[in-house]
Protein backbone atom coordinates (compact mmCIF):
# COMPACT_ATOMS: atom_id res chain seq x y z
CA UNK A 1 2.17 -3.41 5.18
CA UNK A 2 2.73 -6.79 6.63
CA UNK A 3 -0.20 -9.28 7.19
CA UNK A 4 2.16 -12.05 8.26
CA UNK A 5 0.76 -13.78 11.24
CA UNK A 6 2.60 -17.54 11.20
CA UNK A 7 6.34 -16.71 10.90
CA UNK A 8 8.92 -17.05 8.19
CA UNK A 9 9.53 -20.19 6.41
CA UNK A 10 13.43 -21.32 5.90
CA UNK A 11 16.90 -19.74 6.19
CA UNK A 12 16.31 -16.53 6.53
CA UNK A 13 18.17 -13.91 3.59
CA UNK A 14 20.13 -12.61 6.59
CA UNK A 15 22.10 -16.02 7.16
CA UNK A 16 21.91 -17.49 3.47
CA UNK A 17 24.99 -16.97 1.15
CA UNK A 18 25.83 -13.31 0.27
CA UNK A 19 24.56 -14.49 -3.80
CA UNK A 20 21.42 -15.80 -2.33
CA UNK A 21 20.51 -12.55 -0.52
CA UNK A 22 21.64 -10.48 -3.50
CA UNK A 23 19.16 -12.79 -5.91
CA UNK A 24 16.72 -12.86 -3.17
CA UNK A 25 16.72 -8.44 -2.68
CA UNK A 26 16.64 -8.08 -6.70
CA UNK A 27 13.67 -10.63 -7.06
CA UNK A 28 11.99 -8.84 -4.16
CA UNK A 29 12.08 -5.36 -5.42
CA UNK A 30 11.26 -6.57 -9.23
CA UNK A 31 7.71 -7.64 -7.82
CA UNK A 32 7.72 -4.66 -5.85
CA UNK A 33 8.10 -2.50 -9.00
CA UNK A 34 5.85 -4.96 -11.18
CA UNK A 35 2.96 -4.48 -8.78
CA UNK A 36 3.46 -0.61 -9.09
CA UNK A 37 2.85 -0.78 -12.61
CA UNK A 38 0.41 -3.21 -12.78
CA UNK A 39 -1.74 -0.99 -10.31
CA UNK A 40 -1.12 2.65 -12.17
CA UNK A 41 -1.90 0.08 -15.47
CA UNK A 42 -5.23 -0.99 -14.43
CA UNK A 43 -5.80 2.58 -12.48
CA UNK A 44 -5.02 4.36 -15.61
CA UNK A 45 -7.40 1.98 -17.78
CA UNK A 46 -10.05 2.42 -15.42
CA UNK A 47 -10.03 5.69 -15.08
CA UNK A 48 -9.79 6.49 -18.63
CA UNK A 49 -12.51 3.93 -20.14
CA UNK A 50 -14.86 5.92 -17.90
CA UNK A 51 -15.76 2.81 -15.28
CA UNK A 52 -13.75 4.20 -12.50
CA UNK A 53 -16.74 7.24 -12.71
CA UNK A 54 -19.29 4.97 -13.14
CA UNK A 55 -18.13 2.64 -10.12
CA UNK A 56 -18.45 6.24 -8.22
CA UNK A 57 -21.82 6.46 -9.21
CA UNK A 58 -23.22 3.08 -8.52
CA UNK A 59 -21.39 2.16 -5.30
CA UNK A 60 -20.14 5.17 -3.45
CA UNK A 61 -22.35 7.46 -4.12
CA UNK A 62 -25.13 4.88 -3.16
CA UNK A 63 -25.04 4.10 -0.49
CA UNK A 64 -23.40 6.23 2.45
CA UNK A 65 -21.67 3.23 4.38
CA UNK A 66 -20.12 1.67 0.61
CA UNK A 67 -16.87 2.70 2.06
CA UNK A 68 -17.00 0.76 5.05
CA UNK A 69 -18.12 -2.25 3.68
CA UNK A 70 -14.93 -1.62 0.92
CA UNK A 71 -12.61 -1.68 3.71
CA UNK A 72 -14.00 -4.40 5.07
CA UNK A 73 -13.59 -6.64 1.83
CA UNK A 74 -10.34 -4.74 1.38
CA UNK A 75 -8.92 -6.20 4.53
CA UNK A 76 -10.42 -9.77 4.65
CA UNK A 77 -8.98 -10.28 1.00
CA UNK A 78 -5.94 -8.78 1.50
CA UNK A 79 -5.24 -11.03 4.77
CA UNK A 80 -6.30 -13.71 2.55
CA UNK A 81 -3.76 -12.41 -0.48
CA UNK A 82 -1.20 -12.46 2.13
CA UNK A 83 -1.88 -16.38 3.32
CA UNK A 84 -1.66 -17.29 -0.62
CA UNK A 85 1.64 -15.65 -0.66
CA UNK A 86 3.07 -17.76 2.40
CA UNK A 87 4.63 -21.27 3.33
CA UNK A 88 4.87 -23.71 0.92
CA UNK A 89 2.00 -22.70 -1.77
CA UNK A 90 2.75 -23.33 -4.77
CA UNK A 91 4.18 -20.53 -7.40
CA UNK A 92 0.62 -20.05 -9.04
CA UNK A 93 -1.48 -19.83 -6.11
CA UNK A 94 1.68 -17.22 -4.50
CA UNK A 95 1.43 -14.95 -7.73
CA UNK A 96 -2.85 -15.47 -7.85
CA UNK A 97 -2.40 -14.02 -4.17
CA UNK A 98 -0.64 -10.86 -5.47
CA UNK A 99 -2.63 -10.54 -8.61
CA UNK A 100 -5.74 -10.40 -5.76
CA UNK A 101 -3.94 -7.39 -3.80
CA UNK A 102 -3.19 -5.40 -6.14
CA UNK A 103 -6.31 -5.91 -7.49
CA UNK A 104 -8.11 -5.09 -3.95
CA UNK A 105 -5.71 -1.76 -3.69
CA UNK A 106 -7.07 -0.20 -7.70
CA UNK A 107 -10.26 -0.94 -6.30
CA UNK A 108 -9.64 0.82 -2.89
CA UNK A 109 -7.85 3.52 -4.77
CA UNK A 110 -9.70 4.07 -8.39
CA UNK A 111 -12.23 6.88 -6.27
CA UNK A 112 -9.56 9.13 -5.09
CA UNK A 113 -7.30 8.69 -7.72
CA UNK A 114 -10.49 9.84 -10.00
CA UNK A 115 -11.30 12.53 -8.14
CA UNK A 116 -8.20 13.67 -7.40
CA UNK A 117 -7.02 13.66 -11.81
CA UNK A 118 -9.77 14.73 -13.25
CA UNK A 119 -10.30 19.02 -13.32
CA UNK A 120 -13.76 18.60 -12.76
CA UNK A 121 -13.77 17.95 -9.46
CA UNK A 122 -11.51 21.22 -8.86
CA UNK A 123 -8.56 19.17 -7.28
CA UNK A 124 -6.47 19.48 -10.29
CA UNK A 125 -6.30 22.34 -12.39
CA UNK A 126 -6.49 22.16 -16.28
CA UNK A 127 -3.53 21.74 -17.85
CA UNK A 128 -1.66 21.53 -14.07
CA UNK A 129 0.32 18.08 -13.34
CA UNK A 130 -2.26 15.99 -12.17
CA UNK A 131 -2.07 15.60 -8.24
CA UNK A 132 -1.46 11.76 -8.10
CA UNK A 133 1.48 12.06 -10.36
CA UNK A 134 2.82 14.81 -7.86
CA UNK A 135 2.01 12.30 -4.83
CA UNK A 136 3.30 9.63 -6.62
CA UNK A 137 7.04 11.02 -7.01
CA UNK A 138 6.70 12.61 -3.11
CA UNK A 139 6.10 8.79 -2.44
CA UNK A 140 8.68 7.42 -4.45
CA UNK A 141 11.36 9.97 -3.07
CA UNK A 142 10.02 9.39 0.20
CA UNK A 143 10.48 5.13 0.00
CA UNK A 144 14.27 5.53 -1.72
CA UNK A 145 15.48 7.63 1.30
CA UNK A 146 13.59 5.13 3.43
CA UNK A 147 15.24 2.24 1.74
CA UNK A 148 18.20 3.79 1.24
CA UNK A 149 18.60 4.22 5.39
CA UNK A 150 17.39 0.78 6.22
CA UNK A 151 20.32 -0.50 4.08
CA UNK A 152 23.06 1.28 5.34
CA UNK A 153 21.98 1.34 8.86
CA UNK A 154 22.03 -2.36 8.29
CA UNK A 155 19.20 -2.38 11.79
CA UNK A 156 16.58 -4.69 12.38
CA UNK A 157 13.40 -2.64 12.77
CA UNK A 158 11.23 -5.88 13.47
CA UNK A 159 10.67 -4.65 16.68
CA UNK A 160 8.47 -1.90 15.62
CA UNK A 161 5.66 -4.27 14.44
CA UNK A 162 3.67 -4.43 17.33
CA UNK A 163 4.00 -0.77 17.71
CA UNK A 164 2.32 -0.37 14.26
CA UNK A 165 0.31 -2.77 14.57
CA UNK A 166 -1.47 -1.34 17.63
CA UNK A 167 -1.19 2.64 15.77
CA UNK A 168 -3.04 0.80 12.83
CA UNK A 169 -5.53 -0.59 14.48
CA UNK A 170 -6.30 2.79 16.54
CA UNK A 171 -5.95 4.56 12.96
CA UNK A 172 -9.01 2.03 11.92
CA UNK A 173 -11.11 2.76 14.70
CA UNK A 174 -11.02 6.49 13.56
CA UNK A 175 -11.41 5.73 10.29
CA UNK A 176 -14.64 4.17 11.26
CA UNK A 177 -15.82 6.66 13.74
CA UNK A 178 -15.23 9.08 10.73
CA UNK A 179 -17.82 7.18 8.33
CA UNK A 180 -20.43 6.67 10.75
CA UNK A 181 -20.14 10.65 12.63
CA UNK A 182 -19.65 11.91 9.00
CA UNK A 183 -16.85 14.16 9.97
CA UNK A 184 -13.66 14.92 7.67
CA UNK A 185 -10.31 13.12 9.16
CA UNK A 186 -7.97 16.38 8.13
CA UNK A 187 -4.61 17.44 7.70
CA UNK A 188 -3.57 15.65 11.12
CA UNK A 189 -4.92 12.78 10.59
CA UNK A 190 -3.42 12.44 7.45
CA UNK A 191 0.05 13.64 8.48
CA UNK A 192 -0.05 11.03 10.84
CA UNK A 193 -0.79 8.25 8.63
CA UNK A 194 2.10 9.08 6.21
CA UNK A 195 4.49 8.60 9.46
CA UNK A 196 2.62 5.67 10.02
CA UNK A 197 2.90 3.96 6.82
CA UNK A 198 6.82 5.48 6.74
CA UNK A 199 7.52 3.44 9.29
CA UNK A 200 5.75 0.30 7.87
CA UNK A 201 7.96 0.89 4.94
CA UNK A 202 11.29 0.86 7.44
CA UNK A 203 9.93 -2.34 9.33
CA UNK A 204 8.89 -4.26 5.86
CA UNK A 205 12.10 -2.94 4.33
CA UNK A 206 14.24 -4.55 7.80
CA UNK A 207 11.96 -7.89 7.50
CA UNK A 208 13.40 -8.10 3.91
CA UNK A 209 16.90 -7.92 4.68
CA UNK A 210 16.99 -9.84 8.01
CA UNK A 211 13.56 -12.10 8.62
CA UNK A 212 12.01 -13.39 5.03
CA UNK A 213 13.69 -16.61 3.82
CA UNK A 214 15.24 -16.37 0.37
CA UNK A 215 12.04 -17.80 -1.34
CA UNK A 216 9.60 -15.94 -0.04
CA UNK A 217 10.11 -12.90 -2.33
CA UNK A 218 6.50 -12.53 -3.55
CA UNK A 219 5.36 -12.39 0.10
CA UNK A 220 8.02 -9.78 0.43
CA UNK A 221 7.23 -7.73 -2.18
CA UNK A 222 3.02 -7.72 -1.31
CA UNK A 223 4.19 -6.45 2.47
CA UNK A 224 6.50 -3.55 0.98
CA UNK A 225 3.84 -2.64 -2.28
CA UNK A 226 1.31 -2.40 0.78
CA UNK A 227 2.90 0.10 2.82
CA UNK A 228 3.91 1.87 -0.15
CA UNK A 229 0.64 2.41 -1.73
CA UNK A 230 -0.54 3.39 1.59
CA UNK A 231 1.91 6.00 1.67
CA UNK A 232 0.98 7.36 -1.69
CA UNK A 233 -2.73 7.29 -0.42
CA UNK A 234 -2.38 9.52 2.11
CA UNK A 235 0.10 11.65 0.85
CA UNK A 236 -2.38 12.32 -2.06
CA UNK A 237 -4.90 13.03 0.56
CA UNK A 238 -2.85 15.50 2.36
CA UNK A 239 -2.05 17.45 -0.92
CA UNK A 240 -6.33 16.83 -1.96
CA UNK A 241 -6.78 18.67 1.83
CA UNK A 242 -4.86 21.59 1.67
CA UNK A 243 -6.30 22.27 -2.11
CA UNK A 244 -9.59 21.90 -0.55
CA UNK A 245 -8.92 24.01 2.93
């Protein structure tokens, strides 16, 4: 999920030597992977030293509108994560800018991925595959036949980033309505943000191959871990929904 609002710095991977754009894909999709497991890491550690409950306790359950105000720190750091990860910052302010998103997404994430694992809470049954493990390899089959079509369809998507951009920003305005009327968003709702975020996937995937310049892979890689973790969000959400309906 792209934040990129000033263009792309360079010779682009789709005109640099083929060895470039090899180097360039591989470095990409390394970070890609790294931020993965640096999120389930700290997730995992969270959840297990007991904070991730605690952070339930004090913030969410608190106050009604802690959400809101989550998403709202969520999105004004992660446009500013993005901006680190541009132009012609240097490597350690690039790779602070990544640390910072996935550090926003755990912290967006820890809640449902708490209630969600633990049996307590009736989502997952003991001694049953916990359901983010389940929505986690649904996402991960989803993004290789995603990336795997981008690739050898060889297309530039980048013309479906206004489209999303406008479907995201109606998706937010629902969001919001949905805090503030108190009113669950559903199965629909949900099924429509996992198309949404599929397609983010397709259009960061296409930027990859045929817009980013060959040194912006950490920029790269924050775009694609984005709409990935999206994905997983609300596929986990659809599977929490139907447990729960």
């Amino acid at each position: 999920m792209s934040y990129l609002v000033d263009g792309y710095h360079g010779d682009t991977a789709a005109t640099a030597p083929v060895s470039e754009r090899v180097a360039f894909i591989r470095r990409t999709y390394a970070h890609v992977f790294g931020a993965i497991l640096a999120f389930v890491g700290l997730s995992a550690a969270l959840i297990g030293s007991g904070l991730a409950e605690q952070y339930i306790k004090d913030v969410f359950l608190a106050n009604r509108f802690a959400p809101l105000v989550l998403m709202v720190v969520f999105i004004g750091g992660s446009i500013a994560a993005s901006r680190m990860a541009q132009g012609n910052k240097s490597v350690e302010v690039k790779y602070a800018g990544l640390a910072l998103y996935v550090l926003l997404y755990t912290l967006l994430f820890v809640p449902i991925l708490t209630l969600a694992s633990d049996p307590r809470f009736g989502f997952t049954k003991p001694g049953a595959v916990p359901l983010p493990l389940l929505a986690g390899a649904v996402t991960l089959l989803v993004f290789g036949g995603l990336t795997a079509f981008v690739f050898i369809s060889g297309k530039d998507f980048s013309f479906m980033g206004p489209l999303l951009s406008v479907l995201s920003l109606v998706a937010l305005v629902v969001i919001i309505a949905s805090v503030f009327g108190a009113f669950s968003l559903g199965l629909v709702f949900c099924s429509l943000m996992v198309a949404l975020f599929a397609g983010y996937i397709i259009y960061d995937t296409s930027n990859i191959i045929h817009r980013y310049s060959t040194n912006e892979h950490v920029a790269a890689s924050m775009a694609l871990f984005g709409s990935v973790a999206m994905l997983f969000y609300y596929i986990l959400m659809l599977f929490m929904s139907s447990r729960d309906e």
